[in-house]
C-alpha atoms as a PDB file:
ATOM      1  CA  UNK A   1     -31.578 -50.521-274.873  1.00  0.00           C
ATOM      2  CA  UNK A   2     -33.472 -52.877-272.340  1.00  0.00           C
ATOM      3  CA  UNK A   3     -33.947 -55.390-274.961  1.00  0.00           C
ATOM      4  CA  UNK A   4     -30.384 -55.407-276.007  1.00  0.00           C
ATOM      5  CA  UNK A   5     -29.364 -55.988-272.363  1.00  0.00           C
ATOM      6  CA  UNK A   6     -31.673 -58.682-271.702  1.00  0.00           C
ATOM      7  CA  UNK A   7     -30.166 -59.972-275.232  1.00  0.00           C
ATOM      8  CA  UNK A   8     -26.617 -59.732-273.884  1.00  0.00           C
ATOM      9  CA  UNK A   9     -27.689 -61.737-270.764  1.00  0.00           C
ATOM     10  CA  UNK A  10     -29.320 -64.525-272.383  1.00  0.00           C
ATOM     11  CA  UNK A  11     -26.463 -65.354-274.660  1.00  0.00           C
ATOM     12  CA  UNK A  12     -24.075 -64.983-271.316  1.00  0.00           C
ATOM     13  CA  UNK A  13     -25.942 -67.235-269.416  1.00  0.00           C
ATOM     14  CA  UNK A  14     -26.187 -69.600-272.558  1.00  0.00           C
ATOM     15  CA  UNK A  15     -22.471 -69.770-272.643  1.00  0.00           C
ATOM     16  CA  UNK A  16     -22.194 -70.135-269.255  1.00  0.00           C
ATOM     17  CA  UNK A  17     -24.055 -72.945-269.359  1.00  0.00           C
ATOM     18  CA  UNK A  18     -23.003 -74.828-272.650  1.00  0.00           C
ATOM     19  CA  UNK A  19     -19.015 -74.441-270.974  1.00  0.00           C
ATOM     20  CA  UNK A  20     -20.729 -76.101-268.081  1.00  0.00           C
ATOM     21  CA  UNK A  21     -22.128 -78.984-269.764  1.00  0.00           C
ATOM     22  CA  UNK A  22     -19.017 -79.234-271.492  1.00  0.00           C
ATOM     23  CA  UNK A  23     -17.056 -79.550-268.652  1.00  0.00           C
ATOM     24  CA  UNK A  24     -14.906 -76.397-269.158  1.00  0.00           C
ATOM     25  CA  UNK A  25     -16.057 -74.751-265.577  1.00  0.00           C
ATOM     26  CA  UNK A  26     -15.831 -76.786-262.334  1.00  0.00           C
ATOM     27  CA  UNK A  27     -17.330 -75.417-259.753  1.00  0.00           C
ATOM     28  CA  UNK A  28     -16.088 -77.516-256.427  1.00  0.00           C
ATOM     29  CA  UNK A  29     -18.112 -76.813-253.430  1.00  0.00           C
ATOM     30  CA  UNK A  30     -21.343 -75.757-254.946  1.00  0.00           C
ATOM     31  CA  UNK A  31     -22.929 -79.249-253.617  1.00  0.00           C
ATOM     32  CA  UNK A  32     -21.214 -78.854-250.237  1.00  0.00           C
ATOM     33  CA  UNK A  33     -22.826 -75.625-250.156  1.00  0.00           C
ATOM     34  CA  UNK A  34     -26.287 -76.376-250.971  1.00  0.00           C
ATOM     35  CA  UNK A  35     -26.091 -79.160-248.291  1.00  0.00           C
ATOM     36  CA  UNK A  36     -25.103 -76.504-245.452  1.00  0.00           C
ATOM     37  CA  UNK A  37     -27.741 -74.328-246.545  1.00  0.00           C
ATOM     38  CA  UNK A  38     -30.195 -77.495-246.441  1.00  0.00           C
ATOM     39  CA  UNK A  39     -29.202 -78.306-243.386  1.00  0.00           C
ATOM     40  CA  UNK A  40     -29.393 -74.556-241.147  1.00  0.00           C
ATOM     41  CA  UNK A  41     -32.845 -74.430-243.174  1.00  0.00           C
ATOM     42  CA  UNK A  42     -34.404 -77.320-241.930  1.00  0.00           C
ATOM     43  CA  UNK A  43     -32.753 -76.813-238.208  1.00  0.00           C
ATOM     44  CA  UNK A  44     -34.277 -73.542-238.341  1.00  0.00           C
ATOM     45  CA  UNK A  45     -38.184 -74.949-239.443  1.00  0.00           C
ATOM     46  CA  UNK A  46     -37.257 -77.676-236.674  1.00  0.00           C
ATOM     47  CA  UNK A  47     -36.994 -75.004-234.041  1.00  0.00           C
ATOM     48  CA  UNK A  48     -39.526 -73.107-235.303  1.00  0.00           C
ATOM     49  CA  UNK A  49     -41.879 -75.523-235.392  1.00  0.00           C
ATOM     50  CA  UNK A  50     -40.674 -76.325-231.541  1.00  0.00           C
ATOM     51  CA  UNK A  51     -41.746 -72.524-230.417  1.00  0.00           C
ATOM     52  CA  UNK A  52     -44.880 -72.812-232.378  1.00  0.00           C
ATOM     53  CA  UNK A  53     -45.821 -75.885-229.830  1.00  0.00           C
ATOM     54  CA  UNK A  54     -44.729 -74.647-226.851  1.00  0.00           C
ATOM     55  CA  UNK A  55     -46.753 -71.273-227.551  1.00  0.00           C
ATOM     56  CA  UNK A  56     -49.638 -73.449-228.384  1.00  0.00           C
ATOM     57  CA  UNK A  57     -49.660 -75.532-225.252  1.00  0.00           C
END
């Protein structure tokens, strides 16, 4: 049964990607979205790295 699920999710995440390549499914936002998360991750190294030197010093 495990091997028929993992069967069943290959071949959905092929389609899912060969109707993206196509063009079929837009996905608007998704780029927006990985720039936001970019951006809070490297504000939040930024301020950690900030603590880390005023702890040091």
């Amino acid at each position: 049964m495990k091997t028929a699920s993992r069967a069943l999710q290959i071949l959905a995440l092929s389609a899912c990607f060969a109707a993206q390549m196509h063009g079929a499914i837009a996905m608007p936002g998704v780029r927006q979205a990985m720039r936001m998360i970019d951006g809070v991750s490297q504000s939040v190294i930024t301020t950690t790295v900030e603590i880390a030197k005023a702890v040091v010093a």
